[in-house]
Protein backbone atom coordinates (compact mmCIF):
# COMPACT_ATOMS: atom_id res chain seq x y z
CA UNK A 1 1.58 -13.74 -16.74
CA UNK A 2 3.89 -16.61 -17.75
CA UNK A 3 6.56 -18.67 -15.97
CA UNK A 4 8.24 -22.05 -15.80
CA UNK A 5 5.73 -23.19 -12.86
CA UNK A 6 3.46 -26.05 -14.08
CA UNK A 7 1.17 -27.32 -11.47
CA UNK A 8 -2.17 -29.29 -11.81
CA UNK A 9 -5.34 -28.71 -10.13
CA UNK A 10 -4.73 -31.35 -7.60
CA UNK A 11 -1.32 -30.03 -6.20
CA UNK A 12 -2.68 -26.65 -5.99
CA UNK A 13 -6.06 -27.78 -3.76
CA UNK A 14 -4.11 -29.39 -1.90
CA UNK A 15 -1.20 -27.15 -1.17
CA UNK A 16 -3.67 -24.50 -0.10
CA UNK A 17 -6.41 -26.57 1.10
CA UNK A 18 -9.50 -25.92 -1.86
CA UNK A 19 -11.81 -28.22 -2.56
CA UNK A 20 -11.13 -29.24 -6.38
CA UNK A 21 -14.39 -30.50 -8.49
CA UNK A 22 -13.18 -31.85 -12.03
CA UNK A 23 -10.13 -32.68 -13.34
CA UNK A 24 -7.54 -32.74 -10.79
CA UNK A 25 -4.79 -33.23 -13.34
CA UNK A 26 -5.78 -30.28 -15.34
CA UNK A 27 -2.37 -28.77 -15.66
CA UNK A 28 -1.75 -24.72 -15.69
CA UNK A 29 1.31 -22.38 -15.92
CA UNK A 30 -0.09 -18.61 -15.70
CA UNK A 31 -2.90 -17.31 -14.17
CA UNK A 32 -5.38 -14.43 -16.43
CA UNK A 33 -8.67 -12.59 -16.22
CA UNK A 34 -11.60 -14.81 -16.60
CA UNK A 35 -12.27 -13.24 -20.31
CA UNK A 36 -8.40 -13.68 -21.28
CA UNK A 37 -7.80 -17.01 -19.76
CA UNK A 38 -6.61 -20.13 -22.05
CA UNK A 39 -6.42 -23.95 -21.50
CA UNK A 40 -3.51 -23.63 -19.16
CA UNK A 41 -4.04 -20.22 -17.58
CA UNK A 42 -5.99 -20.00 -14.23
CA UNK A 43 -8.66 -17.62 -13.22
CA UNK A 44 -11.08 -16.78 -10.35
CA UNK A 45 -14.44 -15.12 -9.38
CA UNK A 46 -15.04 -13.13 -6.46
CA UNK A 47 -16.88 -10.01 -8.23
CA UNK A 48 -20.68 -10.85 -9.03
CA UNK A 49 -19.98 -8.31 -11.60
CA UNK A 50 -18.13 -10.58 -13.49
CA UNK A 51 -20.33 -13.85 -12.78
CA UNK A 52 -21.60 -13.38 -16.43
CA UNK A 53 -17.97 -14.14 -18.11
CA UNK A 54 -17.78 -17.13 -15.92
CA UNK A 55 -19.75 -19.97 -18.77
CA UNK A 56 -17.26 -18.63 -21.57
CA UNK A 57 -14.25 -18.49 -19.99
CA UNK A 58 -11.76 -20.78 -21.63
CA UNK A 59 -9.51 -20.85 -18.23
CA UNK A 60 -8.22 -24.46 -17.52
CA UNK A 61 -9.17 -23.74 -13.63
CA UNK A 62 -11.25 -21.24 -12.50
CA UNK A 63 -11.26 -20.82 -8.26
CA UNK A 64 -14.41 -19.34 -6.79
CA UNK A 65 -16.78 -19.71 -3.73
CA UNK A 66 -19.22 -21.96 -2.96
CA UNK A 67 -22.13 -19.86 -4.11
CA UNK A 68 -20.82 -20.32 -7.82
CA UNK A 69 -19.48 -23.59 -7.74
CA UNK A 70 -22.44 -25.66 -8.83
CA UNK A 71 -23.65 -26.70 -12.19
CA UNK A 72 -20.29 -25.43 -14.56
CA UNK A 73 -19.30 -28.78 -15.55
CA UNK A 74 -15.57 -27.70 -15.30
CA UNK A 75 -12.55 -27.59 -13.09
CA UNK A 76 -13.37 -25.39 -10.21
CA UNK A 77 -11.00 -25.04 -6.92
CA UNK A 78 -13.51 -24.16 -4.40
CA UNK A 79 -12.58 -21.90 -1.73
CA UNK A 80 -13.89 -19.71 1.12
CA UNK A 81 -12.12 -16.25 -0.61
CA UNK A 82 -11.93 -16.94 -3.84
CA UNK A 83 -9.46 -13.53 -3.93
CA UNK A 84 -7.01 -14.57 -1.46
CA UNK A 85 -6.69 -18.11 -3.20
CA UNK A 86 -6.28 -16.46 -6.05
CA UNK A 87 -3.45 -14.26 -4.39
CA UNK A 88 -1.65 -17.07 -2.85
CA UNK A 89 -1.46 -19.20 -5.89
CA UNK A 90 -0.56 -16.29 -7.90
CA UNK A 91 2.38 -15.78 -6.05
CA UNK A 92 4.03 -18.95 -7.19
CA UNK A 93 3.96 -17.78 -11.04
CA UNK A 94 5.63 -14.75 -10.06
CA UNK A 95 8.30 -15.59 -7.33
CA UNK A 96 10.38 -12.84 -5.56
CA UNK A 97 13.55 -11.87 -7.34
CA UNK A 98 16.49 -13.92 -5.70
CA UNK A 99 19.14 -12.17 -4.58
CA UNK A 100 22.42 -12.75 -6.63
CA UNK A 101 25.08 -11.96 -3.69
CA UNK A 102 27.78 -9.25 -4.12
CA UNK A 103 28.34 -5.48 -4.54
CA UNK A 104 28.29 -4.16 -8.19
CA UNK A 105 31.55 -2.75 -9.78
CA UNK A 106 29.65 0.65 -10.19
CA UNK A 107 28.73 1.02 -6.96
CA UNK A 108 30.24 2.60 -4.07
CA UNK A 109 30.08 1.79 -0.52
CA UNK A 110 31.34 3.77 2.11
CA UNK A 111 34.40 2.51 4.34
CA UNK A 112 31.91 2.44 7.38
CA UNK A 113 29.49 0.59 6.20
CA UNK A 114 28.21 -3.07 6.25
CA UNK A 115 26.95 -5.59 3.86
CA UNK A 116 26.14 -9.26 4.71
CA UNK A 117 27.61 -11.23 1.84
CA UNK A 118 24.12 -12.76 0.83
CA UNK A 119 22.76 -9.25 -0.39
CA UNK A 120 23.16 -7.66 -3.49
CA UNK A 121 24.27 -3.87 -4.33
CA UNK A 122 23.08 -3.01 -7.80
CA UNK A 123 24.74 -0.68 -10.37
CA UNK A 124 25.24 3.07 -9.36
CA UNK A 125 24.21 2.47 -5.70
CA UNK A 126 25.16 3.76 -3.17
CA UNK A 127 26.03 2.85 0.64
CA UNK A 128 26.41 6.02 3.24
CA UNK A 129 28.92 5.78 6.63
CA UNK A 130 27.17 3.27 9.44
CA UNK A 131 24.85 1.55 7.39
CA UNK A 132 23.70 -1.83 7.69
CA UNK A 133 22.57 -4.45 4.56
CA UNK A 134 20.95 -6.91 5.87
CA UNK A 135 21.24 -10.88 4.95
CA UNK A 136 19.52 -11.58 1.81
CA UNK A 137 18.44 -7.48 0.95
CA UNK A 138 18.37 -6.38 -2.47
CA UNK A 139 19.26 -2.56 -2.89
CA UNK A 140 18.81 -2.21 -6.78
CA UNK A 141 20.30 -0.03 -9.38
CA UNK A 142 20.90 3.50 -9.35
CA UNK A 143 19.74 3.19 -4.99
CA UNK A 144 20.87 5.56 -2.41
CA UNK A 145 21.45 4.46 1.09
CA UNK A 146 22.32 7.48 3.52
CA UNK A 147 23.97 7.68 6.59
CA UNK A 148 22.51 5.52 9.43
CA UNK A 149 20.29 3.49 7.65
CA UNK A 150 19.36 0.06 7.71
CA UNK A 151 18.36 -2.45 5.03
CA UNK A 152 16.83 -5.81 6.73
CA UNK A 153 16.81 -9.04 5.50
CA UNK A 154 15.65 -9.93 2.60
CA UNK A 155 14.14 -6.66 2.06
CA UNK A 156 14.58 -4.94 -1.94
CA UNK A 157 14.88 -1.84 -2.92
CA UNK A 158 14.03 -2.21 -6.80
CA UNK A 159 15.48 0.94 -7.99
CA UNK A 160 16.34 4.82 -7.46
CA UNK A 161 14.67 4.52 -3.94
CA UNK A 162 16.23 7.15 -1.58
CA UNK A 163 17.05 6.22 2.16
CA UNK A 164 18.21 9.59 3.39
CA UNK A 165 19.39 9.47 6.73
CA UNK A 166 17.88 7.51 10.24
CA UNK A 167 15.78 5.26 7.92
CA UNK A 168 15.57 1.55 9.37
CA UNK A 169 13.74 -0.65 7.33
CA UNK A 170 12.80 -4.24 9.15
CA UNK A 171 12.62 -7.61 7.39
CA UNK A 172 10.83 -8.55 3.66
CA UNK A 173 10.24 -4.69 3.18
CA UNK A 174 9.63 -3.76 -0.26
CA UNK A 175 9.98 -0.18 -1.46
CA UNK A 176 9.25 0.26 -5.31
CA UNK A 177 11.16 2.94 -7.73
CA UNK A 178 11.36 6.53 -6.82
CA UNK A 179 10.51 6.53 -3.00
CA UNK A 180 12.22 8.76 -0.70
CA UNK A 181 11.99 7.90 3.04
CA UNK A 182 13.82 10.33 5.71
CA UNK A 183 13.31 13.34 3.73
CA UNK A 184 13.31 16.41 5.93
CA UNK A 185 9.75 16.82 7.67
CA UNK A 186 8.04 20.00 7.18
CA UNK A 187 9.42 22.11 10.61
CA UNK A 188 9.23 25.38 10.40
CA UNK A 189 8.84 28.85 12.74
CA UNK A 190 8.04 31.71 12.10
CA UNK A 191 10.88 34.92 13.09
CA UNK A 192 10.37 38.27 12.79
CA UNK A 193 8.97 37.69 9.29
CA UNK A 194 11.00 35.14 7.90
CA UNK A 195 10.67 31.36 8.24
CA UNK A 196 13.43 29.71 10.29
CA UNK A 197 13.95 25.62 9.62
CA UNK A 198 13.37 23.23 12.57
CA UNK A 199 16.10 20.39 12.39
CA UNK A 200 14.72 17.45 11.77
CA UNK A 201 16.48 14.84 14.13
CA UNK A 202 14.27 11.98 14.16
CA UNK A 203 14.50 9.24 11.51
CA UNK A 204 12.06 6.77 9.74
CA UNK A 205 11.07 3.09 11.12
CA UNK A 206 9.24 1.05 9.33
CA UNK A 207 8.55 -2.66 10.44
CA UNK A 208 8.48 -6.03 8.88
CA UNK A 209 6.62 -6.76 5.65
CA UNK A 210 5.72 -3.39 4.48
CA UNK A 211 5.00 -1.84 1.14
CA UNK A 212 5.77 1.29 -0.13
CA UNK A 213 4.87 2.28 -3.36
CA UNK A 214 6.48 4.01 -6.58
CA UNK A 215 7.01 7.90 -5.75
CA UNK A 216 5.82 7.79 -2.29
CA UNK A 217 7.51 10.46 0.67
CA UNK A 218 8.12 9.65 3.98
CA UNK A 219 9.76 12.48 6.67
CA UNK A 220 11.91 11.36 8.88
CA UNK A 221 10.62 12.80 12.41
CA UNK A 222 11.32 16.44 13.71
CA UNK A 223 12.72 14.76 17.65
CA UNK A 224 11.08 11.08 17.30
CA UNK A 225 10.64 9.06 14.80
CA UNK A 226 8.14 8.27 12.03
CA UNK A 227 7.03 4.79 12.36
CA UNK A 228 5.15 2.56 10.20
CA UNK A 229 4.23 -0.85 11.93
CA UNK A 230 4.19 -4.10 10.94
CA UNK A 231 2.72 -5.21 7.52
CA UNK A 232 1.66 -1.39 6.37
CA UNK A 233 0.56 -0.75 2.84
CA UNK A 234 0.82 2.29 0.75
CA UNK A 235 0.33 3.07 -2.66
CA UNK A 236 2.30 5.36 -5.03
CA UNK A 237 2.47 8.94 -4.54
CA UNK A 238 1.44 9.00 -1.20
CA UNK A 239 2.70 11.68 1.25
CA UNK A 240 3.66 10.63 5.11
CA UNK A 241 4.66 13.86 7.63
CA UNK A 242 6.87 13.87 10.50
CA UNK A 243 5.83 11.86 13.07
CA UNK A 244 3.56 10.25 11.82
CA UNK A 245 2.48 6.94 13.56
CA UNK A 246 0.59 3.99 11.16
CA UNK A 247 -0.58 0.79 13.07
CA UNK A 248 0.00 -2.57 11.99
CA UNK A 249 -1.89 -4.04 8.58
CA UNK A 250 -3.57 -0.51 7.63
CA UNK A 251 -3.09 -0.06 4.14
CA UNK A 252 -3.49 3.82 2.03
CA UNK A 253 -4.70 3.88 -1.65
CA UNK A 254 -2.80 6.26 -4.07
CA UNK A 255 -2.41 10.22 -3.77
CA UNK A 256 -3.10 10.09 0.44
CA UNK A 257 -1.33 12.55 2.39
CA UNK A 258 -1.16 12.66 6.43
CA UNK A 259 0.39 14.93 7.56
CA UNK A 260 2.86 15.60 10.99
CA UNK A 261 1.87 13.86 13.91
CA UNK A 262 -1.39 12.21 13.23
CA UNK A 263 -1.73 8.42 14.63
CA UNK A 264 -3.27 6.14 12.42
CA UNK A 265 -4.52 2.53 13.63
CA UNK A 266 -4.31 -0.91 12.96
CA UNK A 267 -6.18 -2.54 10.31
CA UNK A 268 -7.52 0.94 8.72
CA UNK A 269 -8.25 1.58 5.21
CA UNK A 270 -7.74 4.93 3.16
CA UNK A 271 -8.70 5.50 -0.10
CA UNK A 272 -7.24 7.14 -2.86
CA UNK A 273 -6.64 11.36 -2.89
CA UNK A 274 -8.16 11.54 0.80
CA UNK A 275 -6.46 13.80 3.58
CA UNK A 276 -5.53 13.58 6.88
CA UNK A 277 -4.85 16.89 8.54
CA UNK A 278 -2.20 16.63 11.67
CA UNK A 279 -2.25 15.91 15.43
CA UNK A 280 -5.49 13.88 15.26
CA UNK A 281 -5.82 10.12 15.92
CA UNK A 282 -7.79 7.64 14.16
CA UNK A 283 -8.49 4.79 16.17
CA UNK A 284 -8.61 0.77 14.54
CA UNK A 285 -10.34 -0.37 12.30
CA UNK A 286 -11.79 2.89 9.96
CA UNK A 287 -12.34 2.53 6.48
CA UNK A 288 -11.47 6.49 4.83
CA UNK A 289 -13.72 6.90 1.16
CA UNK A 290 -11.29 7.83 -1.45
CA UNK A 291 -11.18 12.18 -1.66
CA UNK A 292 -12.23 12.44 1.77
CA UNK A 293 -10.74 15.04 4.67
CA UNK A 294 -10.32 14.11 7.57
CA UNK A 295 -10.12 17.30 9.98
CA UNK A 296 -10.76 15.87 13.66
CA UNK A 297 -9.96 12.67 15.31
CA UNK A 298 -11.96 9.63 14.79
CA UNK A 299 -12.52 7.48 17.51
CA UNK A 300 -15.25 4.98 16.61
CA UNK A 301 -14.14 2.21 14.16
CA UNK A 302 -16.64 2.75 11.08
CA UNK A 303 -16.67 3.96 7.29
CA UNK A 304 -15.94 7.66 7.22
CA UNK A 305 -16.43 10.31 3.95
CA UNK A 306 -16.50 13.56 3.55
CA UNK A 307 -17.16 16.23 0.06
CA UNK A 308 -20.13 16.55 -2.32
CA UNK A 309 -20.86 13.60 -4.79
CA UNK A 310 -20.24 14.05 -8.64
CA UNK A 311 -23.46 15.43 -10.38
CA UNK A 312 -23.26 17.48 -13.47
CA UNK A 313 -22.16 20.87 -13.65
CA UNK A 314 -24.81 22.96 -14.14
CA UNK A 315 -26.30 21.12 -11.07
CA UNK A 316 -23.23 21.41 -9.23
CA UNK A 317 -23.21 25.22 -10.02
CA UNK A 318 -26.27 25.87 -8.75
CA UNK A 319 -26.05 24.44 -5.42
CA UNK A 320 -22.32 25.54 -5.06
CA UNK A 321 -24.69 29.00 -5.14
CA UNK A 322 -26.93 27.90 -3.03
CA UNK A 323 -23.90 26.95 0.00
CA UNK A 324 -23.68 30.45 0.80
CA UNK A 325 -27.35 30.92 1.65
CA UNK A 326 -27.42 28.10 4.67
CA UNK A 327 -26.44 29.94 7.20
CA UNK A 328 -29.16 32.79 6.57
CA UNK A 329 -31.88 29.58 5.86
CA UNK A 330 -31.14 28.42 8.91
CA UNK A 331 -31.45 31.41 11.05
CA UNK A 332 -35.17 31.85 9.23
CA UNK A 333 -35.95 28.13 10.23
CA UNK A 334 -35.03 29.12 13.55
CA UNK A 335 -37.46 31.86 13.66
CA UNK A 336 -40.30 30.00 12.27
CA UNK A 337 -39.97 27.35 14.62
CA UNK A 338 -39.79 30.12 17.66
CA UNK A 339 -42.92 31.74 16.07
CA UNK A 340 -44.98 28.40 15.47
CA UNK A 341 -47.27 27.79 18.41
């Protein structure tokens, strides 16, 4: 990762309050993995894993925590999470992209709509009746806006995102290429044989500072909406029903799906390819192991998995036999315990 940023050791401890040991004018303009690192590059350690590439590294600064600080004879920026310095001071080698004010030639916005003149409308986008562009939003090329949306400030859009309809976005949101929020949720009844659709009349609210991720669906709500909260996370190719609810700061790995009506909380993790069925709630707080299924509501905060661990197959095969036997090797425990004096 390269830039025009050049900052030395000092500025950087002190900006984000580290404690430097070494050279404090130790200059660097990119950050890089401990084993890739040059001169000028800067690096971290918060994996013990990786403790072992720490003596070779040829980074210029390397931050880490106080239990590997001692004895490297180097420039070190100390700090109490070596990961979320790391984060912070990556961040300034990679600033946001800057708006560059105005609507594209190529792109068409409808009579009824409104754009603050700060934002910018990329090529081939597209701005429905009603909507609202917020000061500062980005809604990048080949974007469609629907009807009744809003864009809020300073949020981007980098590219083909689809806002269908009802979809209010708050401020700083950033939705990566290929999302579609307010899609029609999955409402359906069942009439003399034949499915029969259930409008879908809600929309899609998502609050400030949110993340959405490349490919990822979220259903607008069948009556009310579905809402993320503040500072939510999701990955790419992630799957969000109607109705959903997802408190503030909970953040989904790739491949999740929840579907209609479940209630996430606050500060919850889920990993990757794991399932949520609908109408449960999860309180705060629960950590989700990547694959697993959640089928009832969880209402202890806690680290919660589900499925059979990876062995190989022939052992795999032969207790996959073995499932269908419990039941019967239970009911013979049972009698054996009855019969035991």
């Amino acid at each position: 990762m390269h830039s025009t940023t050049t900052l030395t050791a000092a500025a950087l401890a002190e900006r984000f309050g580290l404690v430097l040991r070494g050279d404090g004018e130790t200059e660097v303009d990119a950050v890089a993995t401990l084993s890739g690192a040059g001169p000028r590059q800067l690096s971290f350690l918060s994996n013990p894993r990786y403790r072992s590439q720490l003596a070779g590294s040829a980074a210029g600064v390397v931050v880490v925590g106080e239990a590997d600080a001692d004895g490297l004879g180097r420039t070190l920026l100390v700090a109490r999470d070596p990961y979320v310095a790391f984060a912070h001071i990556a961040a300034l080698f990679d600033p946001p992209q800057a708006p560059r004010p105005g609507v594209h030639a190529s792109a068409v916005v409808e009579a009824g709509a409104r754009i603050d003149p700060s934002a910018e409308i990329g090529p081939l986008a597209f701005i429905g009746e009603r909507s609202v562009v917020g000061a500062g939003a980005i809604v990048g090329p080949g974007c469609v806006v629907g009807e009744d949306c809003v864009v809020g400030a300073g949020s981007r859009l980098v590219a083909r995102v689809t806002l269908v309809r009802r979809v209010r976005l708050g401020e700083r949101v950033l939705i990566h290429p290929g999302a579609v929020l307010g899609a029609d949720g999955f409402g359906l009844a069942m009439d003399g044989g034949r499915w029969i659709k259930v409008p879908q009349q809600g929309g899609v609210v998502v609050g400030d500072d949110c993340e959405i991720g490349a490919n990822t669906t979220i259903d607008r709500g069948a009556i009310e909406d579905t809402v993320l909260e503040d500072d939510v996370r999701l990955d790419n190719q992630i799957q969000v029903g109607h109705n959903v609810r997802i408190g503030a700061h909970t953040a989904m790995a790739g491949c999740v799906a929840v579907a209609g009506s479940a209630v996430i909380g606050r500060y919850c993790l889920v990993g990757g390819g794991a399932g949520i069925v609908g109408h449960i709630t999860v309180c705060d707080r629960v950590v989700i192991t990547a694959m697993a299924l959640v089928t009832s509501s969880i209402d202890a905060p806690g680290e919660y998995s589900s499925g059979t661990p990876l062995m190989d197959n022939r052992s795999w095969r032969k207790s996959a036999a073995r499932f269908r036997q419990l039941d019967a090797l239970a009911r013979q425990v049972q009698r054996l315990d009855k019969e035991t004096p």
